[in-house]
Each structure stands twice: as structure tokens, then as C-alpha cells.
Protein backbone atom coordinates (compact mmCIF):
# COMPACT_ATOMS: atom_id res chain seq x y z
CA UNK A 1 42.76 134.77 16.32
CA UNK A 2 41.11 135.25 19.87
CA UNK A 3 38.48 138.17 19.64
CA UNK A 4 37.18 140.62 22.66
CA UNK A 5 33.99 138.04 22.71
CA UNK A 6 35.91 134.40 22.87
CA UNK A 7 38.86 134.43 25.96
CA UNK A 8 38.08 133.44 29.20
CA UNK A 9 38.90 136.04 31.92
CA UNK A 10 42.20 134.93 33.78
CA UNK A 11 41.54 135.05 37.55
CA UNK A 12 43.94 134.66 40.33
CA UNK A 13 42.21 133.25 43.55
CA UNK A 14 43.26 134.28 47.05
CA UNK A 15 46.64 132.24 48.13
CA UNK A 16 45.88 128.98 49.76
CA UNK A 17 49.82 128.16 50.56
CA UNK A 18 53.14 128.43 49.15
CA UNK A 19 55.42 124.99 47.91
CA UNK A 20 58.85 125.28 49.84
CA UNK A 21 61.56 126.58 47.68
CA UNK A 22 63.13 124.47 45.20
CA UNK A 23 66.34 122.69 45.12
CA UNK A 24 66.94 125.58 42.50
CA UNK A 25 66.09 128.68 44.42
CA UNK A 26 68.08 127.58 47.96
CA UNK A 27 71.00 127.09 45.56
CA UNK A 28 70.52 130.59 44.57
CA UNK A 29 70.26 131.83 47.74
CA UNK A 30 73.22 130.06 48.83
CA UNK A 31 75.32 131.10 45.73
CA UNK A 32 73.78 134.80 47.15
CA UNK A 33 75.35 134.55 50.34
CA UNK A 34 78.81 133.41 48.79
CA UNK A 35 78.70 136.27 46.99
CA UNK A 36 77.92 139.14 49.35
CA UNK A 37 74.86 139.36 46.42
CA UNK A 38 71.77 141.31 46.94
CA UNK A 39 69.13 140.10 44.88
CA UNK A 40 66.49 143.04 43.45
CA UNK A 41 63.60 142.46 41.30
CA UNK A 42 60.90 143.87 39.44
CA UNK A 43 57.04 143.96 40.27
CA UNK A 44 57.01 142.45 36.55
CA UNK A 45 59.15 139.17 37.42
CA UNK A 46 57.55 135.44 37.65
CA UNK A 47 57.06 134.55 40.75
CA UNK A 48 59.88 132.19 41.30
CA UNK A 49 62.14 134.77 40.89
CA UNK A 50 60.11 137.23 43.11
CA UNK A 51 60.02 134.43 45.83
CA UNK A 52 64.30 134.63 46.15
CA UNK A 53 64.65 138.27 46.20
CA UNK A 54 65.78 140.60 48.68
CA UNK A 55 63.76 144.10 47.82
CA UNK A 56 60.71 143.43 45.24
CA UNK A 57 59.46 146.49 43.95
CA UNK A 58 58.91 149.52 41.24
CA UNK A 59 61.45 151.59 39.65
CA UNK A 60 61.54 154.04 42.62
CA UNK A 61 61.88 151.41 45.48
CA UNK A 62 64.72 149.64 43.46
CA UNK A 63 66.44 152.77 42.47
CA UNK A 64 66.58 153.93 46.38
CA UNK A 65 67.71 150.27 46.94
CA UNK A 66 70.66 150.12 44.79
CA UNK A 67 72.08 153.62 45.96
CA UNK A 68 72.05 152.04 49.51
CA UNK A 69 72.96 148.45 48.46
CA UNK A 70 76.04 147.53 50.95
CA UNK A 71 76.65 144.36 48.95
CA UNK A 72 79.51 143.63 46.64
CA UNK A 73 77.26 141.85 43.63
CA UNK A 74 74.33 144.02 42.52
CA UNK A 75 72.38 140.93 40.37
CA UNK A 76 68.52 143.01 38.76
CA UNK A 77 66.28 140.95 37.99
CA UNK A 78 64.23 143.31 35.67
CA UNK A 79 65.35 144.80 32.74
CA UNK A 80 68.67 146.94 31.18
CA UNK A 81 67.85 150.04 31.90
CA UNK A 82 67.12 149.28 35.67
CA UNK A 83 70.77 147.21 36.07
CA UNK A 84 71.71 150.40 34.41
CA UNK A 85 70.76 152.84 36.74
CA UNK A 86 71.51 150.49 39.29
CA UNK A 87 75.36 150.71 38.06
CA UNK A 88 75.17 154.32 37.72
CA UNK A 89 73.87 154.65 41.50
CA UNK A 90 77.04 151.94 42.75
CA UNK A 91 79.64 152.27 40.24
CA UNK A 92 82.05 150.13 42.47
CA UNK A 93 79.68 147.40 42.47
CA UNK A 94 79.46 144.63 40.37
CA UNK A 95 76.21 144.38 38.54
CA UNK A 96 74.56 141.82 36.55
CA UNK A 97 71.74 141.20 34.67
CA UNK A 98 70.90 137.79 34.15
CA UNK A 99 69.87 138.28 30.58
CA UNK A 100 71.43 141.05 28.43
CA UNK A 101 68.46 140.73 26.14
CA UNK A 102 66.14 141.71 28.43
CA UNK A 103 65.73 145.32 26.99
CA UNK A 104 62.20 147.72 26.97
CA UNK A 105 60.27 149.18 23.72
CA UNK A 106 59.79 152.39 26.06
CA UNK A 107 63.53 152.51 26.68
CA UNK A 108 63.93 152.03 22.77
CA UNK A 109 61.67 154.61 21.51
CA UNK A 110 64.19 157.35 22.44
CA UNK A 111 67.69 157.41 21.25
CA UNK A 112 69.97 158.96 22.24
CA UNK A 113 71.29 160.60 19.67
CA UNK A 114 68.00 161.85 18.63
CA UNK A 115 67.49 163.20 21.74
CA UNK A 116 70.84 165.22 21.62
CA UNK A 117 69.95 166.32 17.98
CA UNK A 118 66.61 167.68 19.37
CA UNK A 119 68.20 169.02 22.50
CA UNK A 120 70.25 171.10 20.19
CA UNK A 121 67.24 172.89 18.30
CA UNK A 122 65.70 173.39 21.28
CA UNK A 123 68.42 174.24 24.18
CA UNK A 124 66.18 175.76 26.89
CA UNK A 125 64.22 172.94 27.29
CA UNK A 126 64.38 171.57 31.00
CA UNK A 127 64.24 167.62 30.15
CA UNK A 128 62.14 165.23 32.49
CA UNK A 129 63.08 161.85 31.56
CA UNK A 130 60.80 158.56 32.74
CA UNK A 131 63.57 156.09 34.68
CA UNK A 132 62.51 154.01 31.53
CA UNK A 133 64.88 154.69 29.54
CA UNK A 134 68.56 154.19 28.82
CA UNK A 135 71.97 155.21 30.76
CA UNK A 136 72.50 157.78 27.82
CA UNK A 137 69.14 159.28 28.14
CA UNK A 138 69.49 160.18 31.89
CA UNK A 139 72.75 161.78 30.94
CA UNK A 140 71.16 163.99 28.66
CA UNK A 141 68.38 164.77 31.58
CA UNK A 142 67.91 167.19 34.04
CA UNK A 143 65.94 165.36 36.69
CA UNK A 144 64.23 161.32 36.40
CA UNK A 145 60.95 160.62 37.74
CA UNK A 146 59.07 157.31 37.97
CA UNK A 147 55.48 156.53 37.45
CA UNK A 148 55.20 157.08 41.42
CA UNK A 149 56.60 160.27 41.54
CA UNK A 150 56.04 161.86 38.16
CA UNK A 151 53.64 164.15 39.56
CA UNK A 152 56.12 165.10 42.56
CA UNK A 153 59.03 165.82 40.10
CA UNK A 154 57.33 168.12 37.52
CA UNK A 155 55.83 170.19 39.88
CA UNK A 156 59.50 170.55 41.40
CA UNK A 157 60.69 171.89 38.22
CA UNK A 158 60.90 175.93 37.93
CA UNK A 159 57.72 177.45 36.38
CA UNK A 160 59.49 179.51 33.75
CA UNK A 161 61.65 176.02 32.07
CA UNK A 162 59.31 174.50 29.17
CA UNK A 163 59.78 171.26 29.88
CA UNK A 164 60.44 168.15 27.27
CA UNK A 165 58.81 164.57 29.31
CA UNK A 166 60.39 161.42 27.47
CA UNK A 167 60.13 158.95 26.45
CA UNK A 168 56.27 157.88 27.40
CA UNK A 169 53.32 159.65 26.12
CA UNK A 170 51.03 158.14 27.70
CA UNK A 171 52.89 158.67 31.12
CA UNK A 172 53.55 162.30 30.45
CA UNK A 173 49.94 163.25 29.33
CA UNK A 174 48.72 161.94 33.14
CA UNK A 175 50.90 164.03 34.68
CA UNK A 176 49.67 167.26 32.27
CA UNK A 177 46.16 165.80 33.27
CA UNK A 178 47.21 165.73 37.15
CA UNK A 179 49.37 169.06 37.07
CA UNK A 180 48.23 171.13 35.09
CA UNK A 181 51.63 171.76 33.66
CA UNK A 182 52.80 172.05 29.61
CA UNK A 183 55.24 169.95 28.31
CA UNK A 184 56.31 169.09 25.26
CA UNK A 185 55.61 165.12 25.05
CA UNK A 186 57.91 162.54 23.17
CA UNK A 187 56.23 160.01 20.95
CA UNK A 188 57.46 156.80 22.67
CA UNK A 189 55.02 153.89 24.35
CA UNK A 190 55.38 150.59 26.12
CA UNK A 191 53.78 147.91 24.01
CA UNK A 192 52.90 146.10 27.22
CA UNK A 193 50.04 149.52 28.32
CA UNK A 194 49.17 150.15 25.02
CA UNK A 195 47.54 146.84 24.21
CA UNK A 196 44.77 147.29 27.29
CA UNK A 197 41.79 148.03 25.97
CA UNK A 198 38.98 150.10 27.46
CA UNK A 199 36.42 147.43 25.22
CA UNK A 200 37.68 144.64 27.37
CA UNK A 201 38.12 146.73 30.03
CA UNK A 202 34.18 147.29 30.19
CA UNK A 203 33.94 143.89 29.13
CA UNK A 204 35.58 142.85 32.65
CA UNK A 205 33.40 145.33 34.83
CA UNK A 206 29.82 143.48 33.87
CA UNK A 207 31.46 139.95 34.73
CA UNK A 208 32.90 141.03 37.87
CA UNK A 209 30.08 143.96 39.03
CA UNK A 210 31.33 145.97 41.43
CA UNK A 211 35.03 145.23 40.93
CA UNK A 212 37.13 148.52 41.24
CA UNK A 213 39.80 149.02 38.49
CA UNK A 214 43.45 149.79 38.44
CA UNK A 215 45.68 150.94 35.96
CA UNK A 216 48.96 152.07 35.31
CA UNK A 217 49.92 155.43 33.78
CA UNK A 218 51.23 154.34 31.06
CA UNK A 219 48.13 152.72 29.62
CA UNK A 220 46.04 154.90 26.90
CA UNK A 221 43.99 157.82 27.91
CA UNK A 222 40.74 155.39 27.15
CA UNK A 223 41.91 152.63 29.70
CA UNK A 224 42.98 155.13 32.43
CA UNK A 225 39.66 156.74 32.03
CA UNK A 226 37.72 153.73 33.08
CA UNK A 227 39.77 152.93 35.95
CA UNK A 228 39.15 153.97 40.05
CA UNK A 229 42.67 154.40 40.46
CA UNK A 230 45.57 155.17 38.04
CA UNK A 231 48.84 154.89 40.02
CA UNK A 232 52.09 153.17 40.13
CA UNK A 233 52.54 149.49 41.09
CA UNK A 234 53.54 150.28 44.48
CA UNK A 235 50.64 152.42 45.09
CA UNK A 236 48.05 149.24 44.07
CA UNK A 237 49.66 147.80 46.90
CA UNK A 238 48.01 149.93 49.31
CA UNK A 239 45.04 150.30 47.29
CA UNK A 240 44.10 146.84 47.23
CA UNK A 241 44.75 145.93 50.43
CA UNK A 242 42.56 148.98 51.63
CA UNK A 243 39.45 148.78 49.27
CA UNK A 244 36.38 146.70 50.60
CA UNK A 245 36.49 144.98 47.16
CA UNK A 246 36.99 141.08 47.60
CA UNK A 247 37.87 141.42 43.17
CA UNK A 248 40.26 143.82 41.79
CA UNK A 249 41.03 144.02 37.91
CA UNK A 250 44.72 144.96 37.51
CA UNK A 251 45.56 146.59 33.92
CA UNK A 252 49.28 146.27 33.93
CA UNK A 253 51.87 143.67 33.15
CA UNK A 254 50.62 140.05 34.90
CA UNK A 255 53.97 139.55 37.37
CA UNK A 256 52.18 142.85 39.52
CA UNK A 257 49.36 140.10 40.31
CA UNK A 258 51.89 137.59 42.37
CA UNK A 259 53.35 140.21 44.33
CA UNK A 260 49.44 140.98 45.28
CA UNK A 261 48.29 137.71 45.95
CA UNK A 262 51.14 137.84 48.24
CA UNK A 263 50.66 140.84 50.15
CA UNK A 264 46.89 141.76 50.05
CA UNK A 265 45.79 138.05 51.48
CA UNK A 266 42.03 136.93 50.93
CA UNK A 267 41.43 139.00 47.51
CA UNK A 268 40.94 137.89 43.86
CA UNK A 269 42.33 139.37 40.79
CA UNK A 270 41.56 139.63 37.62
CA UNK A 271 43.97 139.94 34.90
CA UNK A 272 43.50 143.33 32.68
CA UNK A 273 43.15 142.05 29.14
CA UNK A 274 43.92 143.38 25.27
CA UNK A 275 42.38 142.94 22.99
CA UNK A 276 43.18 139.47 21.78
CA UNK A 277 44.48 137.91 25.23
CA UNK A 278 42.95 137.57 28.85
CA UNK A 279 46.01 138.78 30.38
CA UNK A 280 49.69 140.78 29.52
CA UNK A 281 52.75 139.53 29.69
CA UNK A 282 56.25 141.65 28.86
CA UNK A 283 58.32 139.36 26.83
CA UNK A 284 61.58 141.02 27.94
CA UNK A 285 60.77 140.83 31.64
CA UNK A 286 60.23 136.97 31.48
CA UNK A 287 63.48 136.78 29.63
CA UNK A 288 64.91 135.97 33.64
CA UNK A 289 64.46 133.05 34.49
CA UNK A 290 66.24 131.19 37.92
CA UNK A 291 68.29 129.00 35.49
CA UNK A 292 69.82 132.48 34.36
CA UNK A 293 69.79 133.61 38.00
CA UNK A 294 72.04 130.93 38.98
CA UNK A 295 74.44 130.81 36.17
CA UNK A 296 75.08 134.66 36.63
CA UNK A 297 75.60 134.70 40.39
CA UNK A 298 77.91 131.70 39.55
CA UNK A 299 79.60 133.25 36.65
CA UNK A 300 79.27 136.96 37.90
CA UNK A 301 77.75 137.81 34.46
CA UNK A 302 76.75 138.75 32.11
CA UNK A 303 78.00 142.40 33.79
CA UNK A 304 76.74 146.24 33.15
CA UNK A 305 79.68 147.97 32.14
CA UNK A 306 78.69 152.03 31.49
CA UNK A 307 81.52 154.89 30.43
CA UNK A 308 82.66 157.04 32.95
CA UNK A 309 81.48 160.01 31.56
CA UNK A 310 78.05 158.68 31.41
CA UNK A 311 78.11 157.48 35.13
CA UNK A 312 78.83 160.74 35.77
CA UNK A 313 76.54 162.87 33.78
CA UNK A 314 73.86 160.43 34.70
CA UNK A 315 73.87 160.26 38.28
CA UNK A 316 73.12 163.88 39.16
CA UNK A 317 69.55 163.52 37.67
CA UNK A 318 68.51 160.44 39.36
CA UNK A 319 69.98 161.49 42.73
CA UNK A 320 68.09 164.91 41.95
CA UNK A 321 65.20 162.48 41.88
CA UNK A 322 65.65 160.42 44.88
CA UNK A 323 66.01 163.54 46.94
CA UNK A 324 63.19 165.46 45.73
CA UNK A 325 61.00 162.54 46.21
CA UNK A 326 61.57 162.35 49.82
């Protein structure tokens, strides 16, 4: 097994060119525009797929995307719990997923029904849910917030509700850190943040002197610690392109790094590592691939198909978002 000492840092250099698009991705795009398709994908997907898409973005940006989508065909390229919210935002759409078993540890850590069973020992709780998590968790919710707008969205809520932040701990002790505000915190995690280490981390910052560090929320308390900026991955965006650093080291998952090599021109980055590996990839995000692409725009499936009653008892929460974040 690889140690902290023994990997190689994994460093993306500045863009020199793109390769045209494939035979592949123009018959993607064509099988798009035969559907009256809007493609939307995750700052997590390969690049491939990030190439062909209409809107690339967070949680946030995608969720504000799908509620204005004027497409027939919603196809995420991300995980289940964004095609989720994506349905519950355009019920009369069609939405697919081009892999079903694309799913999310966060999203997993909180069930449902243990949520309702604590919900019911504890009814005055006002309930901040991370978009992370499934359609059944947002109908138990009173308001969603993303990593972006976390900060926004607690302070919105009244100052006499004690609040209960799920399902990331990591994500909701930031905001405590940021806000000053209590809340109760559920015990759930991505295993993607949790494997950055602030060793490696510190490790990074003597090879590459002077390189600034950014890191997402929900990393550990140790790795946000030693980074210059701990923000959502639309905000390293902006950061990136406006430090005076030619080297940035990025702890979050890998796909964030084509999206920057893309749109912050001339810069190097450096893969945040764990442990055990010079860089961090989600396994269920890379479940897309444009193979799976294509044969779901072709096939119109595999298809999101949510209850009624949970469309409905989910929606007011993340529309409570989107306008409060405005």
C-alpha cells in the first residue's frame, strides 16, 4: 500500500488545446437536439462528459437550471439525488440519469425513516437539509441549502427554531464556525472529503511553496484549517482565476480540476491527496460515462420516477432555497 512518503503529486498543467469532439460526443449532441434534451452536469464529471453539456456546475447552479429548463428531456449527469431534485423542480419533464447506480455515501447516511423517527422526538426542530441527500429527505425539510449558500440559508432561519443540519457534519460544523449559529449536527460524511488529509496536505505546500489552498466544506476540520479558502466549487472558480498564484492545490473530488483548466487559462493544479493516493476520485460520479449518455438519450432511460406526494412535500424547501439565495 502507497504511504504519505511514496506517491507522486498529480499535477494538471495549463491547457495547451482541446482534440475536436469525438464521433461519440457529436452523436450525443445530435441525439440532444432530437430530443429537445438539455444536458446538465456535475463539477465532479470526466471531462468528456463535461465537454457535451449545456450548464456545468454545483448543486446550486444545476438546481436553478432545472427549475428553468424549457426542454422536454432533463438527462443529469451527476448523481441520484441531483436527477432527483431535478424531477422534483420539473415534474412534467422527463428525467434521466444515465446510471441508476450512481448514488452518494452523504445521501446514504440519512434515511429517511430515521429521520422521521427523530423528527418525532424532537418536533420543534427547524430542519436544514444539505441538497445531498435524497427526494425523501427534502420532504421531511424545511428549507435546502448547498455548500454555496449554507451560510446564506441558516442565517435566514428564525433565531428562536433550534435547528437540526443533515446529513454532513463536516458541512454543518463550517457553517456553526462561519455563523455563529447552534445546530444540532447529523453524523453523516462524504467518503470522497473525508479521506484529504491535512499530513499530505502540508506535504503538498513545501513541494509547491507558495501555492494557495482550496478546499471544500465538507472536508475535516484539520484539512479546512490549512486551506486559504474553504468554499464551494463554484466559488474556486473565481478564486483561482483571481489569485496571483500560477499553482493552486484543489482538495475536492478530481473532475473540479477540468472544469478549471478550462476556465482559469495559464494556471497549474495540483490534485489534493489522501492519504494513500495523489488525487480523489468519487466512484459513483464516474459511474457516467458517454456510452451511458448515449444509450439513455436514445432509450429515454433509465427515468426518475418520484411519488406525488413527495414531489410535493419536497419542492417547497428547495424553492424556499432558490429564492432566499437570490
Amino acid at each position: 500500500m502507497a504511504t504519505t512518503r511514496d506517491f507522486k503529486a498529480q499535477v494538471f498543467e495549463p491547457l495547451s488545446g482541446r482534440e475536436p469532439l469525438s464521433a461519440l460526443q457529436e452523436e450525443i449532441l445530435a441525439l440532444k437536439r432530437e430530443r429537445n434534451a438539455v444536458i446538465l452536469a456535475h463539477n465532479y464529471q470526466v471531462e468528456p462528459i463535461q465537454r457535451i453539456a449545456d450548464f456545468l456546475g454545483d448543486s446550486l447552479g444545476l438546481s436553478y437550471q432545472a427549475a428553468e429548463a424549457k426542454a422536454d428531456v432533463i438527462l443529469f449527469c451527476g448523481v441520484h439525488f441531483m436527477a432527483e431534485t431535478a424531477k422534483i423542480l420539473s415534474p412534467q419533464k422527463t428525467v434521466i440519469l444515465p446510471d441508476m447506480e450512481a448514488g452518494c455515501s452523504l445521501a446514504d447516511s440519512c434515511p429517511a425513516e430515521k429521520l422521521r423517527a427523530y423528527k418525532e422526538k424532537n418536533p420543534n426542530l427547524y430542519v436544514v437539509a444539505y441538497i445531498n441527500c435524497s427526494a425523501a429527505v427534502k420532504a421531511l425539510s424545511d428549507v435546502i441549502c448547498t455548500s454555496g449558500n449554507a451560510h446564506k440559508i441558516v442565517t435566514k432561519v428564525p433565531e428562536d427554531r433550534e435547528i437540526l443540519f443533515v446529513p454532513d457534519q463536516n458541512l454543518g460544523s463550517w457553517v456553526m464556525k462561519q455563523s455563529g449559529r447552534q445546530m444540532r449536527l447529523w453524523p453523516g460524511s462524504c467518503y470522497v472529503h473525508v479521506l484529504f488529509s491535512a499530513q499530505t496536505l502540508a506535504r503538498l505546500k513545501k513541494e509547491f511553496p507558495g501555492a494557495p489552498v482550496v478546499a471544500h466544506p465538507e472536508c475535516t476540520a484539520p484539512v479546512r484549517d490549512m486551506a486559504d479558502l474553504v468554499c464551494s466549487t463554484e466559488k474556486m472558480i473565481s478564486f483561482c482565476r483571481e489569485t496571483s498564484a500560477d499553482t493552486i492545490i484543489v482538495a475536492t473530488e478530481t473532475g473540479m480540476i477540468h472544469r478549471l483548466q478550462s476556465e482559469v487559462p495559464g494556471k497549474r493544479f495540483v490534485a489534493g491527496p489522501t492519504a494513500t493516493c495523489a488525487c480523489n476520485d468519487c466512484r459513483f460520479m464516474k459511474l457516467n460515462t458517454l456510452e451511458k449518455v448515449r444509450d439513455a438519450l436514445k432509450n429515454l432511460s433509465p427515468r426518475i420516477e418520484l411519488p406525488a406526494d413527495t414531489i410535493e412535500k419536497a419542492a417547497p424547501p428547495i424553492r424556499r432555497m432558490l429564492e432566499w439565495s437570490r
